[in-house]
Protein backbone atom coordinates (compact mmCIF):
# COMPACT_ATOMS: atom_id res chain seq x y z
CA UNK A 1 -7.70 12.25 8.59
CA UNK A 2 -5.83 14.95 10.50
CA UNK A 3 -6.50 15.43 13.80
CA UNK A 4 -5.43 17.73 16.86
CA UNK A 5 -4.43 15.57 19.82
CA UNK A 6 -2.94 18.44 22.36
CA UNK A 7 -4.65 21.53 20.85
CA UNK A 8 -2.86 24.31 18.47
CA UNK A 9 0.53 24.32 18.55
CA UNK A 10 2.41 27.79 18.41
CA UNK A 11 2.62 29.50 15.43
CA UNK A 12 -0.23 27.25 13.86
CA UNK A 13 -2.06 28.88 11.40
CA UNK A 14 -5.70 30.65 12.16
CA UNK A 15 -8.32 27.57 11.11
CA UNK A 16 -5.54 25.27 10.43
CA UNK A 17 -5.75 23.11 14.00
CA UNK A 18 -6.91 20.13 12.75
CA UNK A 19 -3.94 19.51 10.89
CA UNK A 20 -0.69 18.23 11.70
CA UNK A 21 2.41 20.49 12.13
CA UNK A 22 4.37 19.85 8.25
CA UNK A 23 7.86 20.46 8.42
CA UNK A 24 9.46 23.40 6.09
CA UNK A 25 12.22 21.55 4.46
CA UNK A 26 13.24 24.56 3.03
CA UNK A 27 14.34 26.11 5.79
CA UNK A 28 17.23 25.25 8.20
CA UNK A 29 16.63 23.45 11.25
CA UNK A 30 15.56 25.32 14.41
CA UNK A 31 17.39 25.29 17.96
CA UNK A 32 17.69 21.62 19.13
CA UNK A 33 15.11 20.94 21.78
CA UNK A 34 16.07 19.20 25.11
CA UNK A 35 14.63 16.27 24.14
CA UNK A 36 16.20 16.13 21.05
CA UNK A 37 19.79 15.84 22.86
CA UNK A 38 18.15 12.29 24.57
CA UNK A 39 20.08 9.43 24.23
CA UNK A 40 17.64 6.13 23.38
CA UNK A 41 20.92 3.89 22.91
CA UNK A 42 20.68 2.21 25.93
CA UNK A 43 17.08 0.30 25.50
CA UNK A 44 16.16 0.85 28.75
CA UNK A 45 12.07 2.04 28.25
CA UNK A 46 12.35 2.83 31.98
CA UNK A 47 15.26 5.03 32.19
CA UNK A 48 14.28 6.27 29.33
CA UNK A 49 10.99 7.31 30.86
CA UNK A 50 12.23 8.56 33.91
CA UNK A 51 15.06 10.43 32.11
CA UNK A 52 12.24 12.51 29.97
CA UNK A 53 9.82 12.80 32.42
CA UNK A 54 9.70 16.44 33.16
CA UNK A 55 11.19 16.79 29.52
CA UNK A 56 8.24 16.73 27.26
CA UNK A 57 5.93 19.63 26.65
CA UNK A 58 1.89 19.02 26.90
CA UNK A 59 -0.30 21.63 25.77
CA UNK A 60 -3.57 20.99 27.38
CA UNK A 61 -6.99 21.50 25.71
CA UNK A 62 -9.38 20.98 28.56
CA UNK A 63 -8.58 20.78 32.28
CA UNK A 64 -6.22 17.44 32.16
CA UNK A 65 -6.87 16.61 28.92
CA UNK A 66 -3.50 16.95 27.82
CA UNK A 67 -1.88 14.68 30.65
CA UNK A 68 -4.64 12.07 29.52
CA UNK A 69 -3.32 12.16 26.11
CA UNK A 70 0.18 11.86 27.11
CA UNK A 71 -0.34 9.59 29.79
CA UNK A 72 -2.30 7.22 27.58
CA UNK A 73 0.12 7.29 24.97
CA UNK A 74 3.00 6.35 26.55
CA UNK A 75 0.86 3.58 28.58
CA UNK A 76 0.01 2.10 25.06
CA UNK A 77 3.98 2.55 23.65
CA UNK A 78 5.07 0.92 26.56
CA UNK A 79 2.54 -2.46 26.19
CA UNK A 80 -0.04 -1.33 29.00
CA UNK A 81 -2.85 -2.01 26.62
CA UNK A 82 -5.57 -2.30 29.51
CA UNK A 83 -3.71 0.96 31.84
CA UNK A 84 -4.11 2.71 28.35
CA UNK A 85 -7.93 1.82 28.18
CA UNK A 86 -8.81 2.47 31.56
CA UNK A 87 -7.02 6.12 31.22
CA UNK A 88 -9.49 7.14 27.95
CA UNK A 89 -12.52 5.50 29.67
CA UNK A 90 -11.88 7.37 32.77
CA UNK A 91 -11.91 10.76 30.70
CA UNK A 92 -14.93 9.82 28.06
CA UNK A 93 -17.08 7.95 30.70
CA UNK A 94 -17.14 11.35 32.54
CA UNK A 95 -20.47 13.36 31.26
CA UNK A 96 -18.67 16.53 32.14
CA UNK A 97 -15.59 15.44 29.97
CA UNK A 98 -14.32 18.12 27.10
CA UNK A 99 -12.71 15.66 25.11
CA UNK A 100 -12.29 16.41 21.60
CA UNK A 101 -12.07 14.12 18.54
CA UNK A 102 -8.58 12.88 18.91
CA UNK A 103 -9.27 11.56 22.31
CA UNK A 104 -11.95 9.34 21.14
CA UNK A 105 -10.31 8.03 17.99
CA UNK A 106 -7.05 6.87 20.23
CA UNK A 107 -9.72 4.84 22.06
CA UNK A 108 -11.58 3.64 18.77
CA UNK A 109 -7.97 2.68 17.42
CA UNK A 110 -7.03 1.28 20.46
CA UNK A 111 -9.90 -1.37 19.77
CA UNK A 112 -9.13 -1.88 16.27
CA UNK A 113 -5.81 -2.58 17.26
CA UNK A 114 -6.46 -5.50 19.97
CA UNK A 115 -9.05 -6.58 17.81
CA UNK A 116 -11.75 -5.70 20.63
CA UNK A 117 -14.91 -5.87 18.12
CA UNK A 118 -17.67 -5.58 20.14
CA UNK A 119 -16.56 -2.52 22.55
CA UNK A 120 -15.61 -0.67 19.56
CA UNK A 121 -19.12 -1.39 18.04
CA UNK A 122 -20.37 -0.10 21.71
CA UNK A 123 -18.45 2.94 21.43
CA UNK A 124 -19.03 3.99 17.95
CA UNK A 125 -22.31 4.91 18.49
CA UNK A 126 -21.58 7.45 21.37
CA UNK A 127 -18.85 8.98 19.41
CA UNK A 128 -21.13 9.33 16.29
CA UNK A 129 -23.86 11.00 18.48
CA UNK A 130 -21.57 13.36 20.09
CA UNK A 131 -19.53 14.68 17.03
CA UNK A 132 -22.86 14.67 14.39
CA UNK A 133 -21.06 12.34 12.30
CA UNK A 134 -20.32 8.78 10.51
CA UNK A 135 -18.13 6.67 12.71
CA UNK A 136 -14.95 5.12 11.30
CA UNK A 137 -15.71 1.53 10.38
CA UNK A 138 -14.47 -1.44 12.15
CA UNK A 139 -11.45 -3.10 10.69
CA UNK A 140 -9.40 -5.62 12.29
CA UNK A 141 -5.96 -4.53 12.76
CA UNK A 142 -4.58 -6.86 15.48
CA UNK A 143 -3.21 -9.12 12.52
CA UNK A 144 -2.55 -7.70 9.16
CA UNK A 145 -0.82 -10.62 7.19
CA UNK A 146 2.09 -9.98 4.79
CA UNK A 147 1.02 -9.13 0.95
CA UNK A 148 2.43 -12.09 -0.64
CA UNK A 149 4.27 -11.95 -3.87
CA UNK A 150 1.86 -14.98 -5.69
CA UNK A 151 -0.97 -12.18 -4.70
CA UNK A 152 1.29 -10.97 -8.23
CA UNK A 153 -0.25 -12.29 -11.64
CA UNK A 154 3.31 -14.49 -12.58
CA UNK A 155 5.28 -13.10 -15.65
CA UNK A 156 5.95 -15.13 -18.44
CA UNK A 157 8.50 -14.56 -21.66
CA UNK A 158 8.08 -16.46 -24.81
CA UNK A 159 11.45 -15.43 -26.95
CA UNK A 160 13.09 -16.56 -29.89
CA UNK A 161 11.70 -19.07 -32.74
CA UNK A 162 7.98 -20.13 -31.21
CA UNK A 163 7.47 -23.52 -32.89
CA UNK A 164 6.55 -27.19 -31.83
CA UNK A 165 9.47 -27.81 -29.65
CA UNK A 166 7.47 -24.86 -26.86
CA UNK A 167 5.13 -27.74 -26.10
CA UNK A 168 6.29 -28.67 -22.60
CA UNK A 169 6.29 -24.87 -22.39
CA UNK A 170 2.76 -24.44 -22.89
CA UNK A 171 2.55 -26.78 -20.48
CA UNK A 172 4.10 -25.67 -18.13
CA UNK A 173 2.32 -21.95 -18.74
CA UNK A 174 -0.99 -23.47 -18.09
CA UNK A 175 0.34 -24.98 -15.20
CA UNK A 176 1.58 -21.62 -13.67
CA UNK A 177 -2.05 -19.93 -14.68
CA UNK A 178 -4.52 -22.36 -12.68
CA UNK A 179 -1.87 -22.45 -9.43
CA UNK A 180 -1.86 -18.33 -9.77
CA UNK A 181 -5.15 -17.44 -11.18
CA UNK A 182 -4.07 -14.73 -13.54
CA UNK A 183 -0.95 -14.97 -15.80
CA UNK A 184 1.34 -12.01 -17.85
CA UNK A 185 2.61 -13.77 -21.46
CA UNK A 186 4.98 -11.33 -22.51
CA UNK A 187 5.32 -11.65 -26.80
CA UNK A 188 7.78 -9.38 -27.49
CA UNK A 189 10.60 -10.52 -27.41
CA UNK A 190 9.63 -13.02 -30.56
CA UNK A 191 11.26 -13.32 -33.83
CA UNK A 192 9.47 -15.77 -35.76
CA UNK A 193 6.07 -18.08 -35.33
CA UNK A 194 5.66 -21.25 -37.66
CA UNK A 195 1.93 -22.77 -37.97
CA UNK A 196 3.06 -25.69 -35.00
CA UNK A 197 3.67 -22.54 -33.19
CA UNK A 198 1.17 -20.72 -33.74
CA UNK A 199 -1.60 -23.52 -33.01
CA UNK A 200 -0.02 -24.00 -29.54
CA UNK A 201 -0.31 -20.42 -28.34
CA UNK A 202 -3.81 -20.52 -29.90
CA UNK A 203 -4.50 -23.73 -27.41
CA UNK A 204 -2.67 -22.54 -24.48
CA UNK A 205 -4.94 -19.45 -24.80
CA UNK A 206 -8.13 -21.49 -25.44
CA UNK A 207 -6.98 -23.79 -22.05
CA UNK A 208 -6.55 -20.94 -19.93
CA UNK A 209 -9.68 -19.39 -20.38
CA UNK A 210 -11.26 -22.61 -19.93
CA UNK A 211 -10.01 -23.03 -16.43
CA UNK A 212 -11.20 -19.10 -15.45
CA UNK A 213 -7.49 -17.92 -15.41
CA UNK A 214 -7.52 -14.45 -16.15
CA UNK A 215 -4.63 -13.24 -19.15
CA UNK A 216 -2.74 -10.45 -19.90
CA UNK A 217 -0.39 -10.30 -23.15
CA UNK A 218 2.13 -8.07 -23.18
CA UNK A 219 3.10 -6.36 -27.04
CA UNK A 220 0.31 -8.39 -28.61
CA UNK A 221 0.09 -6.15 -31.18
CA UNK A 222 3.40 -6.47 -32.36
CA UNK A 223 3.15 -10.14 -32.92
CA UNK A 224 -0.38 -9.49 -34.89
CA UNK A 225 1.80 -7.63 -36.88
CA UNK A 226 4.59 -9.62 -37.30
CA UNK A 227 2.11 -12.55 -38.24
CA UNK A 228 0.17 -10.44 -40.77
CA UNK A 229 3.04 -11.30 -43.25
CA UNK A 230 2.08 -14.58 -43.19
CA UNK A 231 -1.28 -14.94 -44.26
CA UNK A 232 -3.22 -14.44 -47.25
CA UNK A 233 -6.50 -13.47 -48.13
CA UNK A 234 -7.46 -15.95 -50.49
CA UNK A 235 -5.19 -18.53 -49.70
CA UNK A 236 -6.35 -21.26 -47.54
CA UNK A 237 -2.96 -22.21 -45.63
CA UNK A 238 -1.70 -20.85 -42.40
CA UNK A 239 -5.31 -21.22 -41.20
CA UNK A 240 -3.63 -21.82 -37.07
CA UNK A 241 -1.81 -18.16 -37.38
CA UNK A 242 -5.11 -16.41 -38.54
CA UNK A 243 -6.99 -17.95 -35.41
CA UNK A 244 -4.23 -16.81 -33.76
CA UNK A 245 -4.07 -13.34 -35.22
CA UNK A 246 -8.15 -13.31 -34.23
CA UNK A 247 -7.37 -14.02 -30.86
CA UNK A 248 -4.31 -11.71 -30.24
CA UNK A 249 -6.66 -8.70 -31.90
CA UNK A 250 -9.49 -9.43 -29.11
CA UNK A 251 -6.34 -8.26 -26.24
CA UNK A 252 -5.70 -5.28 -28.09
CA UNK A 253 -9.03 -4.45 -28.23
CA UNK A 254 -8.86 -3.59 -32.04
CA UNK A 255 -12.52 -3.92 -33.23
CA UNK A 256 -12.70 -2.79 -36.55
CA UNK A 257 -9.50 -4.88 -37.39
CA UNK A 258 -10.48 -7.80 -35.94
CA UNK A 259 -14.00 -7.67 -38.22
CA UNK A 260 -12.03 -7.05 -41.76
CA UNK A 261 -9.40 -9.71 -40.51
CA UNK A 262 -12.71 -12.23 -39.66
CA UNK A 263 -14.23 -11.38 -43.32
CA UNK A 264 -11.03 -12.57 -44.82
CA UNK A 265 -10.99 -15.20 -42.74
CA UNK A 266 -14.72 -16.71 -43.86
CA UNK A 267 -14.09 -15.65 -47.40
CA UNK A 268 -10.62 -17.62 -47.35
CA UNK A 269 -11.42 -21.02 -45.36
CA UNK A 270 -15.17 -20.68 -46.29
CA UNK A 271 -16.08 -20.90 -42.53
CA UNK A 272 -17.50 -19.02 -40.12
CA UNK A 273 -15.18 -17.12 -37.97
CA UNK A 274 -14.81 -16.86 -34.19
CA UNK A 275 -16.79 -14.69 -32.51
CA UNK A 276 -15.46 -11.35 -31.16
CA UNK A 277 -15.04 -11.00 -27.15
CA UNK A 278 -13.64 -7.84 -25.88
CA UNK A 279 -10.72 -9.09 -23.81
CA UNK A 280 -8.44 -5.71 -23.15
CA UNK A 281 -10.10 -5.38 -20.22
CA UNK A 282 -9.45 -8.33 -18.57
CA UNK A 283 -6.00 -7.82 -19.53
CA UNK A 284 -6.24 -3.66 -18.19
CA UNK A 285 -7.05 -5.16 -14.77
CA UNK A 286 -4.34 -7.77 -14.84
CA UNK A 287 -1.57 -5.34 -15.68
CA UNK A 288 -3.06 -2.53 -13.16
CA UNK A 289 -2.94 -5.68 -10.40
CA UNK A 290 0.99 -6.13 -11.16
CA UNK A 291 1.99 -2.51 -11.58
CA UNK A 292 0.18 -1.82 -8.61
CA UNK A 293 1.81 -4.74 -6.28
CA UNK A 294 5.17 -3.54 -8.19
CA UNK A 295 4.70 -0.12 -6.49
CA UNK A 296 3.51 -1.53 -3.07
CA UNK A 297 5.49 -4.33 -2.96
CA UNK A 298 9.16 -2.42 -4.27
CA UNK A 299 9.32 0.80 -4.49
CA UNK A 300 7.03 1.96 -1.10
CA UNK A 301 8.97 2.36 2.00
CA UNK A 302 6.79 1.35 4.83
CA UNK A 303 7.00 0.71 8.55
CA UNK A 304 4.65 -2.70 9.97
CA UNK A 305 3.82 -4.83 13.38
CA UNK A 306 5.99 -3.23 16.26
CA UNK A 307 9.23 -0.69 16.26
CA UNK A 308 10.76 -1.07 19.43
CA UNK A 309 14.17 -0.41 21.03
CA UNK A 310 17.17 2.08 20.13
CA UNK A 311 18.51 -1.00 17.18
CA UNK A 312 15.69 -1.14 15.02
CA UNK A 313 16.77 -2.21 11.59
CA UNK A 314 13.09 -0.22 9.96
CA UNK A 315 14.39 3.16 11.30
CA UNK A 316 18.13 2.53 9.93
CA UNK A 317 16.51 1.50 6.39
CA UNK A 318 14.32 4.55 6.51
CA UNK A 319 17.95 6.55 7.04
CA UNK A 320 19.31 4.62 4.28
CA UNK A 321 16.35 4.88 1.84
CA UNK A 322 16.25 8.81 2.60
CA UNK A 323 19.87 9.30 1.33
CA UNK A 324 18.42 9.19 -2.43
CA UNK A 325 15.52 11.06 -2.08
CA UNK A 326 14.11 14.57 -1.08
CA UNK A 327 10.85 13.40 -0.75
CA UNK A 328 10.32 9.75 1.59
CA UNK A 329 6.96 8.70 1.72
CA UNK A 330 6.56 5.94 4.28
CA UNK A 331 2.91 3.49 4.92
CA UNK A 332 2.17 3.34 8.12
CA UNK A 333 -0.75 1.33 8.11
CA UNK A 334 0.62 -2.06 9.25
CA UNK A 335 2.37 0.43 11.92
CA UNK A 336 0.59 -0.97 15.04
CA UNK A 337 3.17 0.14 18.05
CA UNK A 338 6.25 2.43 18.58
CA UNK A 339 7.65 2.16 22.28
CA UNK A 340 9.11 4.62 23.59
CA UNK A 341 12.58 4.71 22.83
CA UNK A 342 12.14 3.43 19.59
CA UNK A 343 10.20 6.90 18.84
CA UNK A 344 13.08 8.85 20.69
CA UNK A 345 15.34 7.50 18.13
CA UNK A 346 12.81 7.59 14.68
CA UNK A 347 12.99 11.79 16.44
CA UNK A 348 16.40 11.52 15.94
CA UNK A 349 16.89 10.03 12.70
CA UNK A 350 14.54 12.57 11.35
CA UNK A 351 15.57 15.39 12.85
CA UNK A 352 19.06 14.89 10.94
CA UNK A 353 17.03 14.68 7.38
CA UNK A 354 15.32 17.53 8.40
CA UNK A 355 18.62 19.22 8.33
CA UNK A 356 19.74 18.06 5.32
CA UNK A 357 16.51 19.49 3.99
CA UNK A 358 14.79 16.19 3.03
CA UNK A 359 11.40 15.96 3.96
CA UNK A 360 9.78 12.32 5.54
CA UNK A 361 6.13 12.00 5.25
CA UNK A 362 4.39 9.27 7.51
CA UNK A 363 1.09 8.33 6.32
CA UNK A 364 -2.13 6.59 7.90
CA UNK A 365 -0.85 6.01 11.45
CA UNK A 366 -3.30 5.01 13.88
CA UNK A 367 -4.37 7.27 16.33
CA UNK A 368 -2.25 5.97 19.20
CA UNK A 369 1.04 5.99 17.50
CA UNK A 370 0.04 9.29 16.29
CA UNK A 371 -0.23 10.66 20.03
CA UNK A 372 3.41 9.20 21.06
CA UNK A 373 4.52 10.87 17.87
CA UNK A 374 3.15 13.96 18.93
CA UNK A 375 4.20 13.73 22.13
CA UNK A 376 7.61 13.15 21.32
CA UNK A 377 7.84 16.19 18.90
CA UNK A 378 7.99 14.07 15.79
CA UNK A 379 5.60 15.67 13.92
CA UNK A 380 7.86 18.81 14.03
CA UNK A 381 10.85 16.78 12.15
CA UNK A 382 8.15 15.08 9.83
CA UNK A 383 4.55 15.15 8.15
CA UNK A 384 2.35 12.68 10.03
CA UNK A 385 -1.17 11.96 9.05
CA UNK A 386 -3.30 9.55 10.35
CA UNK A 387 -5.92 6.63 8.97
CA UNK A 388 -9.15 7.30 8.60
């Protein structure tokens, strides 16, 4: 959701005042502002305050609208949670108020963020009756706890010559499932399976999905074909690698193989065999789980809690991140405060990729990081969008 906190900004485009200002990496950077020449080094909020006070533009969109915004904003940056509350309650308490949207999602976010349940419930209804529309729903963002990495099905690689001696393995595997919930068995990197061999995987399958751990193996179908060498229609030996072969062909998901395989199978060891059970999806969902934490977890940059101060080792590792990359996309939703200098100097850092013509996209910031942002002109160095 984009939203307008101080009205269009010059040069906006007709319609387009909903959304925030994008920076055109493309083109060179425009005359430094006075507030761009600020130094934040010192980590002094007040000087810093005092220093910018008659420095930063507010385009109002009502009468004293625009100082509200502002005035709550920096309130909030600066850890005056209930000064910050009082200032939007003053404005949307009045009847006569001309308060837009942005106004009242600051407030709404303001709740989420302190974890203030029951006035945000109290408030949502008056903001869906003015605006004719489905309020945002509550969410409790006053303590986000880290993803954790065992949230990550565990990866396993069986290599070599798989034969009795992978016992304790097994064990071990099993082990690592029920502690986890989901394992990854990786079979690819396997060069031979005996019968000993064979039978264990089959069990440590058969043990797993007894104790509701959810499996995904990795280049199954290479080892069914690898083990198709080794059996026989006809000839009633090998009987633990074509249970195994049985089993591997339910991950693939290969039907129609799996039923001329289970013909053989009855026609060889005069026996019924096992039943087919479509398992490739269990295993889809267990590989989309790890690829997805991969992304989230490694390759996303992503600011959390609190930025605050001129040092703040986030902002540097954005810098650092950016020097490899035209394009940074940074999460913003664990973002719950920037104070104020620690904004003056995120303005700075992007204002010099800006110049080098990279281009910094902050998404789903809350609405009262998103007015400090705005008031501190750092949705003209970056792309900021907030949360819904």
């Amino acid at each position: 959701m984009a939203l307008s906190f101080f009205g269009k900004k010059p040069n906006s485009a007709p319609g387009d005042e909903h959304a925030p200002a994008a920076p055109d990496v493309r083109r060179s950077q425009g005359p430094r502002t006075e507030l761009s020449t600020l130094d934040f080094s010192g980590g002094d909020v007040n000087r810093a305050l005092a220093q910018c006070a008659g420095m930063v533009e507010v385009q109002e969109v009502g009468a004293g609208i625009g100082a509200i915004y502002e005035e709550a904003a920096v309130l909030y940056a600066n850890g005056n949670v209930a000064e910050a509350e009082r200032v939007l309650n003053s404005v949307l308490d009045d009847s006569a108020n001309t308060a837009g949207e942005g106004l009242w999602m600051m407030l709404l976010d303001l709740y989420r963020l302190t974890g203030q349940r029951e006035r945000f419930e109290s408030r949502v209804l008056d903001y869906a009756t003015r605006f004719e529309r489905s309020p945002p729903p509550w969410e409790d963002l006053s303590c986000q706890p880290e993803k954790r990495r065992s949230e990550v099905a565990p990866l396993v690689n069986l290599a070599g010559n798989l034969s009795g001696q992978a016992a304790t393995q097994f064990q071990q595997i099993c082990v690592i499932g029920r502690k986890s919930g989901a394992i990854r068995i990786d079979l690819g990197r396997l060069r031979a399976v005996d019968e000993t061999g064979s039978s264990l995987l089959s069990k440590a399958l058969a043990q797993l999905a007894s104790d509701h751990v959810r499996v995904s193996l990795l280049n199954a179908a290479q080892l069914v074909n690898m083990l198709s060498g080794q059996v026989v229609a006809g000839r009633n030996d090998n009987r633990d690698t074509w249970l195994l072969m049985l089993e591997l062909l339910q991950y693939t998901g290969e039907h129609e193989r799996f039923e001329d395989l289970a013909v053989d199978y009855a026609v060889t060891f005069e026996e019924s065999p096992p039943s087919w059970e479509y398992k490739a999806q269990q295993q889809a969902a267990v590989a989309a789980t790890a690829l997805d934490a991969a992304v989230t977890d490694d390759d996303a940059f992503r600011f959390e809690g609190e930025l605050t101060g001129a040092s703040n080792d986030a902002i540097r590792k954005l810098a650092a991140r950016a020097s490899g990359q035209q394009v940074v996309k940074v999460d913003c939703s664990r973002l719950k405060r920037i104070d104020f200098v620690g904004a003056g100097t995120l303005f700075n850092v992007l204002a010099t990729l800006q110049s080098q013509g990279k281009l910094v996209v902050m998404q789903n910031v809350n609405a009262m990081v998103g007015a400090l942002l705005r008031v501190m002109s750092v949705d003209q160095v970056a792309q900021v969008t907030l949360r819904p």
